[in-house]
Protein backbone atom coordinates (compact mmCIF):
# COMPACT_ATOMS: atom_id res chain seq x y z
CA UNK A 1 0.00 0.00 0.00
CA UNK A 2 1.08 3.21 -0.92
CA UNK A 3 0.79 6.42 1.08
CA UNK A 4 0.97 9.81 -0.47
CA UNK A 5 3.01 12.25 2.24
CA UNK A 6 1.06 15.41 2.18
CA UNK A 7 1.91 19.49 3.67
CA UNK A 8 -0.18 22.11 4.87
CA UNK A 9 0.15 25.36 3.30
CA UNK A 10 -1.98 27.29 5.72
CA UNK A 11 -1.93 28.80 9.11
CA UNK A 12 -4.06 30.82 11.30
CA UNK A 13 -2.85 33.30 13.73
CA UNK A 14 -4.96 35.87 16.34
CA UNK A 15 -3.46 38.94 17.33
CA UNK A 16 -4.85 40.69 20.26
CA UNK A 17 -4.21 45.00 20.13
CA UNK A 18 -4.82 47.35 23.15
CA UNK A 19 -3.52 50.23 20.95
CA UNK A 20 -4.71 51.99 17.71
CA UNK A 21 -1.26 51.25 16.07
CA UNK A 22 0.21 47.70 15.89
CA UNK A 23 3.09 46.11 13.83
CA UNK A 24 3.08 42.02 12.88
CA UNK A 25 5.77 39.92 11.65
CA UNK A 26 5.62 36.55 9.76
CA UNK A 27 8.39 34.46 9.18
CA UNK A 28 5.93 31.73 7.00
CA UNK A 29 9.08 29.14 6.55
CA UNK A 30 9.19 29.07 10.27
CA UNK A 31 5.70 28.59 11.10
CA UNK A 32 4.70 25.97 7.78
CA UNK A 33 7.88 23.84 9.89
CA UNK A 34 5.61 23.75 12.78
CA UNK A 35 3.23 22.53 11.20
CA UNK A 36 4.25 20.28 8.80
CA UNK A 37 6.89 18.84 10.95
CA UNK A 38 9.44 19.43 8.60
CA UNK A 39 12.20 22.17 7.44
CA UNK A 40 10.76 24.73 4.95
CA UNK A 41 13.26 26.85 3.76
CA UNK A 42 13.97 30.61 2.82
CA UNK A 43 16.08 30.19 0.40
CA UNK A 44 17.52 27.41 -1.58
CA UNK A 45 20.84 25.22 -1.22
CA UNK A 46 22.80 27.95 -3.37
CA UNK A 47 21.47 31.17 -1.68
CA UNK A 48 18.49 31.95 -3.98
CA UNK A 49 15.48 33.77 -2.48
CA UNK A 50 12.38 31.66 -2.09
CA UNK A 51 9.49 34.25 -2.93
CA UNK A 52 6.25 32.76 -0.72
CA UNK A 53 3.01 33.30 -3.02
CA UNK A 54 1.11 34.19 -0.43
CA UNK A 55 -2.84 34.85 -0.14
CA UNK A 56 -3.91 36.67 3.37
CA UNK A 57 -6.90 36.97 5.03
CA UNK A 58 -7.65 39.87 7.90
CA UNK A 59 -10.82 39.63 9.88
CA UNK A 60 -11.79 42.13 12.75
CA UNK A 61 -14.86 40.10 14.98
CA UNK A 62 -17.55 42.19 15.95
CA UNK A 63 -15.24 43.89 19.19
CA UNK A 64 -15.38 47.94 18.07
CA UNK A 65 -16.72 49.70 21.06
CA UNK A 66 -15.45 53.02 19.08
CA UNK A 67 -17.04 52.42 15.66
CA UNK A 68 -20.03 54.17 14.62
CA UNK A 69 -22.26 55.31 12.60
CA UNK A 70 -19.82 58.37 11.74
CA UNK A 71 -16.75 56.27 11.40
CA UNK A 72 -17.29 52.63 9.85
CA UNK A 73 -13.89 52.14 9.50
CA UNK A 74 -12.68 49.61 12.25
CA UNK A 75 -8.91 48.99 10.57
CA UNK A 76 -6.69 49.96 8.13
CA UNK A 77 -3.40 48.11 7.15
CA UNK A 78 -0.61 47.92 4.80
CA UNK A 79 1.66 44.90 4.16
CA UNK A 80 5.13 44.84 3.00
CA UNK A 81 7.58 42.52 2.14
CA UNK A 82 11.38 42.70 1.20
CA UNK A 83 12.08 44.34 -2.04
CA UNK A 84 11.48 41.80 -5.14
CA UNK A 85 14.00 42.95 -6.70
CA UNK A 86 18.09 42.56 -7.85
CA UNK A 87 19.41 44.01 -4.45
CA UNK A 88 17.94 42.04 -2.13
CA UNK A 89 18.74 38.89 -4.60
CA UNK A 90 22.17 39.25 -4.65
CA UNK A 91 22.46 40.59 -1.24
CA UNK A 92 20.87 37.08 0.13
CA UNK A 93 23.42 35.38 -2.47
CA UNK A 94 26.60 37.33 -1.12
CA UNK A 95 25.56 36.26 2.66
CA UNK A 96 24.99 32.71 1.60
CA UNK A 97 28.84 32.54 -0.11
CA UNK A 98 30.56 34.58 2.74
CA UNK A 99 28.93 32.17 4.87
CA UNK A 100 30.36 29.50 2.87
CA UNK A 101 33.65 31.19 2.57
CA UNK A 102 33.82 31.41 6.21
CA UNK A 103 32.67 27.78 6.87
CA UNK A 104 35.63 26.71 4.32
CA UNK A 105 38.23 28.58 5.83
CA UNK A 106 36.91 27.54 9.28
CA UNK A 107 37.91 24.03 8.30
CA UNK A 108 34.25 22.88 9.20
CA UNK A 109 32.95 20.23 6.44
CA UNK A 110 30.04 19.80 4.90
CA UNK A 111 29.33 16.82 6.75
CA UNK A 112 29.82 18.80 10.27
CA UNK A 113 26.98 21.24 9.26
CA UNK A 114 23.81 20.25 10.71
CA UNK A 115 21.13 19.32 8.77
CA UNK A 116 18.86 22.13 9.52
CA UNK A 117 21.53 24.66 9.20
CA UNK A 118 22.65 24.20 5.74
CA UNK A 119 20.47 27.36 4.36
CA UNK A 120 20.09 30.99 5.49
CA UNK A 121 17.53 32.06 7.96
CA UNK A 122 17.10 35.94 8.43
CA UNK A 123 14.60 38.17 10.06
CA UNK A 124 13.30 41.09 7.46
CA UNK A 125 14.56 43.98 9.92
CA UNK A 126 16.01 45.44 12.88
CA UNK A 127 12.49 45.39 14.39
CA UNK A 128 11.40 42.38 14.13
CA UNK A 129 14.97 40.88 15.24
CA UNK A 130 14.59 42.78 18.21
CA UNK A 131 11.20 40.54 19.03
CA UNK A 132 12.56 36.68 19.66
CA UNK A 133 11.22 34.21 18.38
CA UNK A 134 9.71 32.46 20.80
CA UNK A 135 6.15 30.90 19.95
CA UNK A 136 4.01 29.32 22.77
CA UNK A 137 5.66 31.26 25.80
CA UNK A 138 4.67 34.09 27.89
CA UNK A 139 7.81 35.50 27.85
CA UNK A 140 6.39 38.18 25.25
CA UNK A 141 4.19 41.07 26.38
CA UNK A 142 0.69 40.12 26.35
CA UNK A 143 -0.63 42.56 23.69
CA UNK A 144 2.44 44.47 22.24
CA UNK A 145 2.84 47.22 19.83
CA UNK A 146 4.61 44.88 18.07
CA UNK A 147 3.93 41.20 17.66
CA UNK A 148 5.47 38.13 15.68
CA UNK A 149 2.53 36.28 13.93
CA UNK A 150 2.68 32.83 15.26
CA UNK A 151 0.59 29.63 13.82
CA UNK A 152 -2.00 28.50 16.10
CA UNK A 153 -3.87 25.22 16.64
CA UNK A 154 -6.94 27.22 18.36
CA UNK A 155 -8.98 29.56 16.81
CA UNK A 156 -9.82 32.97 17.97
CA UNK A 157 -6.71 32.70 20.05
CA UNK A 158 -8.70 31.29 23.26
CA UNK A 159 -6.41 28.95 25.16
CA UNK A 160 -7.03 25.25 25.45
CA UNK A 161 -7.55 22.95 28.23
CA UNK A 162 -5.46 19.42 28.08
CA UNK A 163 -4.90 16.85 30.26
CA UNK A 164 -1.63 18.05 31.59
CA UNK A 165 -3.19 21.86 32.11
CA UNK A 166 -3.29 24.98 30.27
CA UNK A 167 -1.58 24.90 27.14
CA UNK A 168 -0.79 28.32 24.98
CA UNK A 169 -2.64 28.78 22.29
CA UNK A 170 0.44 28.48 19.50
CA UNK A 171 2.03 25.73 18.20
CA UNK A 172 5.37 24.80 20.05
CA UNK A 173 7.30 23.58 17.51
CA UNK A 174 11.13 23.03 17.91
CA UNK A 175 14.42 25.27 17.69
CA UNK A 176 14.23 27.91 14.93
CA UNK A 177 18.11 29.64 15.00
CA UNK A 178 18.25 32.72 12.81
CA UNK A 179 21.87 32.43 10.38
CA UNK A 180 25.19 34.61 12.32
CA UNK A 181 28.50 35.00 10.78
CA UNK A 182 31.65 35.99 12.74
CA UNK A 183 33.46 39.03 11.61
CA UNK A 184 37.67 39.10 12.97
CA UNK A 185 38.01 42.57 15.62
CA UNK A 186 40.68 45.04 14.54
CA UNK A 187 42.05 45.86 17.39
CA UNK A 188 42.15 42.07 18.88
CA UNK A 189 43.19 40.23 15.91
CA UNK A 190 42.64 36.37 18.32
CA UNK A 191 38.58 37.61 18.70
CA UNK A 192 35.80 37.46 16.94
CA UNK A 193 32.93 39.06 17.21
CA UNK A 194 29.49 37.44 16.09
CA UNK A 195 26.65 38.27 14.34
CA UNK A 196 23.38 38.41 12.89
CA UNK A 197 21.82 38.92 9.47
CA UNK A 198 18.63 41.11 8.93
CA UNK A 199 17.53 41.49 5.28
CA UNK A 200 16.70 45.30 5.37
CA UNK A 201 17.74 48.02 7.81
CA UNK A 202 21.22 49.49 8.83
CA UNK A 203 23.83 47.87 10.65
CA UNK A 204 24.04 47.67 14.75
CA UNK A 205 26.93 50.40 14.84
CA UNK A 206 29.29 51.82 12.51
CA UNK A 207 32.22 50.24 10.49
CA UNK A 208 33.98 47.67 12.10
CA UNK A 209 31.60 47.17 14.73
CA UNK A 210 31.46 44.94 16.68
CA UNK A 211 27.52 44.03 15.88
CA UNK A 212 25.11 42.98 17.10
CA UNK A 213 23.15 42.43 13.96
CA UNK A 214 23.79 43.83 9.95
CA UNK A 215 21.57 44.15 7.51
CA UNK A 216 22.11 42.51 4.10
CA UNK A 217 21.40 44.81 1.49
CA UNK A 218 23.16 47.61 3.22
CA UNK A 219 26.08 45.37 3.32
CA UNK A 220 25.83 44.46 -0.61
CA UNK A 221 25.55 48.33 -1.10
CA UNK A 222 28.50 48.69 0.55
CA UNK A 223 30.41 46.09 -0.40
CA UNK A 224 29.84 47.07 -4.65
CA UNK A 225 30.07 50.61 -3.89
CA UNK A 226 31.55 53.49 -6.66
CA UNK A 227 32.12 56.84 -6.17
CA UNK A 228 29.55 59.24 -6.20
CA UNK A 229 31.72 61.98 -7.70
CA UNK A 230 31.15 63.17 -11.73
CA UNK A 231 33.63 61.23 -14.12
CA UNK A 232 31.59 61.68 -17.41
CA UNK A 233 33.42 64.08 -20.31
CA UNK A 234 31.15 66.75 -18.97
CA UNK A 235 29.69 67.19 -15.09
CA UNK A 236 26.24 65.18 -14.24
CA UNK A 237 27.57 62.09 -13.81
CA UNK A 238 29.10 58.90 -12.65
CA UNK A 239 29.45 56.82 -15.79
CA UNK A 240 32.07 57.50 -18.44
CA UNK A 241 30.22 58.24 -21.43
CA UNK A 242 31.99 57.08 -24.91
CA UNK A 243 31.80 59.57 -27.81
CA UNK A 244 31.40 57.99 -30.77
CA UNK A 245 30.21 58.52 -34.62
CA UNK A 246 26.84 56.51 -34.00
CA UNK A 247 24.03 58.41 -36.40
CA UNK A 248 22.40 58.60 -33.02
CA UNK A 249 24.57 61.52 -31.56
CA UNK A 250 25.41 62.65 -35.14
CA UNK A 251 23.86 63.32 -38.27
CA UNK A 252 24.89 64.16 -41.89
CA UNK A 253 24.64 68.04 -41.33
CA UNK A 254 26.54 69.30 -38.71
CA UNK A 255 25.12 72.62 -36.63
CA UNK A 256 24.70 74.22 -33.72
CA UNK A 257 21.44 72.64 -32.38
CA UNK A 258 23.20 68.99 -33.01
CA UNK A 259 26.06 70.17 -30.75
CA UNK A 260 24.05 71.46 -28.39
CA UNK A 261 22.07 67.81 -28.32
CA UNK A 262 25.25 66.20 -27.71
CA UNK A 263 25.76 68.24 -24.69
CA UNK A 264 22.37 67.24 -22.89
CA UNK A 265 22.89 63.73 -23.82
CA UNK A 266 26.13 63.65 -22.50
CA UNK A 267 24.35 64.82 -19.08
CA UNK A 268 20.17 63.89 -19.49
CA UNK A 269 20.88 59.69 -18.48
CA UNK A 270 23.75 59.21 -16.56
CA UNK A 271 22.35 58.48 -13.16
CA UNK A 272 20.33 55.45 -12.02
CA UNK A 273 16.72 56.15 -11.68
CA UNK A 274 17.31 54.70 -7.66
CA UNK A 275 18.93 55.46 -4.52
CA UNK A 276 22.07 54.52 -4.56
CA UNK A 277 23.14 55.42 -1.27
CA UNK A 278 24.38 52.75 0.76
CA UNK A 279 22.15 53.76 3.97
CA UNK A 280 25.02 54.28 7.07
CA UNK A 281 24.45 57.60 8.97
CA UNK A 282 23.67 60.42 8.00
CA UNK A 283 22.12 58.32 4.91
CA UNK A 284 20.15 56.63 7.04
CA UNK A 285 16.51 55.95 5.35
CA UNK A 286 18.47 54.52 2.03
CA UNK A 287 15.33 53.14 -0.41
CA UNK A 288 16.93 49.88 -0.73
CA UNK A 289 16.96 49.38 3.08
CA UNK A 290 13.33 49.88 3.23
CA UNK A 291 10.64 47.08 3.91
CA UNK A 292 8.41 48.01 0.31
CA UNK A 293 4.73 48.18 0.66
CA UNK A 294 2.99 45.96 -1.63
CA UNK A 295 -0.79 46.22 -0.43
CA UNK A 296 -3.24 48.53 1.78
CA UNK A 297 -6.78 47.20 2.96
CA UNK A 298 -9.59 48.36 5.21
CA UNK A 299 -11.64 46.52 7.33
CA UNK A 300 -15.54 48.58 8.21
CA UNK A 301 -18.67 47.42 9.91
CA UNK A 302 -20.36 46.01 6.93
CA UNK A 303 -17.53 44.16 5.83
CA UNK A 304 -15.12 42.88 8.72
CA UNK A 305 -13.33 40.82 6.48
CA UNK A 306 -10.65 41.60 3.36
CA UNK A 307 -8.24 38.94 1.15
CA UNK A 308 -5.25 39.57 -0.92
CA UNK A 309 -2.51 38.34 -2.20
CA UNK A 310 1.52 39.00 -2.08
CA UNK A 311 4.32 38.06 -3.06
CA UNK A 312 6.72 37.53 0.09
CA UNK A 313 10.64 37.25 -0.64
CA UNK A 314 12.13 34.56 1.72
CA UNK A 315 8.35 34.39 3.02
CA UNK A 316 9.15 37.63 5.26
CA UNK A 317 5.98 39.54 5.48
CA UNK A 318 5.31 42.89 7.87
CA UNK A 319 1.59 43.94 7.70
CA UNK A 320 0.98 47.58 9.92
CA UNK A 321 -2.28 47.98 11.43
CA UNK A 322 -4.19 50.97 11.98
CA UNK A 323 -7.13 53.09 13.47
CA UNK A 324 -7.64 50.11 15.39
CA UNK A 325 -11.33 50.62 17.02
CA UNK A 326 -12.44 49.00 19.99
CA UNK A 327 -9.16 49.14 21.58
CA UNK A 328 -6.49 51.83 23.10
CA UNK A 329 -7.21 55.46 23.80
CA UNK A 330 -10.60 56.82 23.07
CA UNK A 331 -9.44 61.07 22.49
CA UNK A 332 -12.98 61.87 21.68
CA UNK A 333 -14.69 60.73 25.42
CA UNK A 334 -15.51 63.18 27.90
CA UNK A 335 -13.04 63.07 29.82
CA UNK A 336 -10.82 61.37 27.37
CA UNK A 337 -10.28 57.56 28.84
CA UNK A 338 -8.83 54.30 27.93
CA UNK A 339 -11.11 51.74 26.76
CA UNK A 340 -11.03 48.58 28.61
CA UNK A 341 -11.61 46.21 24.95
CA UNK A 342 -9.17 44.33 23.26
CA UNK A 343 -9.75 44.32 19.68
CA UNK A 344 -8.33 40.75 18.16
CA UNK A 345 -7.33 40.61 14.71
CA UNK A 346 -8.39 36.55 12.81
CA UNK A 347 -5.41 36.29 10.17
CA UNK A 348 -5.20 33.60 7.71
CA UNK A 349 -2.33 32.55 5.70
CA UNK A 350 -2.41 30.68 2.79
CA UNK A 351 0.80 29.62 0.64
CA UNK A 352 -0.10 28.76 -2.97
CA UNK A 353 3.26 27.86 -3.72
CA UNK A 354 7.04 29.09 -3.70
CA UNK A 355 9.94 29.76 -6.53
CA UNK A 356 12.86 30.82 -6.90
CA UNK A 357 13.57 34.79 -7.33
């Protein structure tokens, strides 16, 4: 007899908001291990990107002591993922090969490297590296501003009663290590300093540390950075432009105006259409550091309930919520007072699939 060895591809998670503002992270590989008892990964065996196809559901039950008939709006959100695009590809391949290069050099085999450690795992940013992961504890604050989105095995987020007592309300699961490297100290040449990898966001402290954490991209930047300055055959920019006799810069009859064209083309497209900057200090909101948002939804009375889809490099997704009603602090009572609610937030996850960016 056969048997056909299935997955799930679907979690459900409850957050619970005392505030009007509150800021979710979900780490999907990490959760999907939970639940399928098995290692799902963020990127492959050679350091590609996994982009999670993701479709999310947000539901708001009917707790909004502060909606009414003026304001039907109970929620607004916006989710964001790493950037899906070149940067954050290549900066996920260069900490994959430095990783390798520092295994190799290391002298630790291939064989020595344990099974579940043999791909990169990475938090998106400094934020949400700076909230463990640590599912099924109450080590975390109750109802934070800022919360990791953890897969649950009751719904609604009540907690359930088992023989041996109270159990919390997410999955355990096992040991989910996020990837560190080990950079050599300058001024103690016999030390080593480790540390973490964020995708996005700037590094722990300036150049040479020692860090706490660094964030990829800023490190790629940094690492394939050119000068700034003008090096063109005129000012405006940072790419040597070739003159040359192609009918596009020159035509049969030579005159002023066609002179004067080769002047603005020498200066009109010789910058990137991007930031370039690397994102250290002063620089310090670089674009390419950035989380990018990639959808905004609303939740009202009438419809408590909203679906979309994303696209989720390394299945790293942040989703923002706002003008929470029916929790935090009410500025339009007389007097002004806290409300006592907690307004939970249903959210479904769905993976329709993965591949490689």
């Amino acid at each position: 007899m056969a048997f056909l060895m299935t997955t799930s591809n679907k979690l459900i998670s409850t957050l619970n908001a005392n505030s009007d503002t509150l800021v979710a992270y979900l780490d999907t590989a990490a959760e999907l291990s939970k639940i399928d008892r098995k290692n799902h990964h963020q990127v492959t065996e050679k350091g590609v990107p996994l982009v999670y196809d993701l479709m999310v559901s947000v539901s708001t039950p009917s707790n909004t002591a502060a909606a009414s008939s003026t304001n039907q709006v109970t929620m607004t959100g916006t989710a964001s993922t790493c950037g899906t695009n070149w940067q954050t590809r290549n900066a996920v391949r260069m900490t994959h090969f430095t990783r390798e290069e520092l295994r190799k050099e290391s002298g630790v085999s291939k064989g020595a490297i344990g099974k579940y450690a043999k791909t990169l795992r990475l938090n998106m940013e400094p934020q949400m590296f700076n909230l463990a992961y640590r599912p099924a504890t109450t080590l975390d604050p109750a109802f934070g501003t800022i919360q990791r989105i953890y897969a649950e095995f009751a719904a609604s987020g009540s907690v359930v009663a088992y023989d041996q007592g109270l159990e919390q309300t997410q999955w355990t699961g096992g040991v989910w290590d996020y990837t560190q490297l080990a950079q050599v100290r300058d001024d103690i040449a016999e030390t080593a300093d480790p540390f973490y990898v964020n995708v996005l966001g700037n590094h722990s402290d300036d150049a040479p540390g020692p860090y706490e954490y660094i964030g990829a991209v800023q490190g790629y930047n940094q690492r394939r950075q050119t000068t700034l300055d003008d090096s063109t055959v005129t000012a405006g920019g940072d790419t040597q432009f070739i003159n040359n006799d192609s009918p596009f810069f020159r035509v049969p009859q030579q005159d002023s105006s066609e002179d004067a064209y080769v002047d603005i083309t020498l200066d009109e497209q010789d910058n990137p259409p991007y930031d370039r900057s690397v994102g250290n200090p002063p620089l310090v909101f670089a674009d390419s550091i950035r989380p990018q948002p990639v959808e905004y939804f609303q939740t009202t009375m009438s419809n408590s309930q909203v679906s979309f889809r994303v696209q989720a490099p390394l299945g790293l997704l942040k989703i923002k919520f706002e003008d929470l009603y029916g929790a935090g602090y009410n500025p339009l009572a007389t007097p002004p007072s806290e409300w006592t609610t907690v307004q939970p937030i249903i959210l479904e996850v769905e993976c329709l699939g993965t591949y490689e960016m």
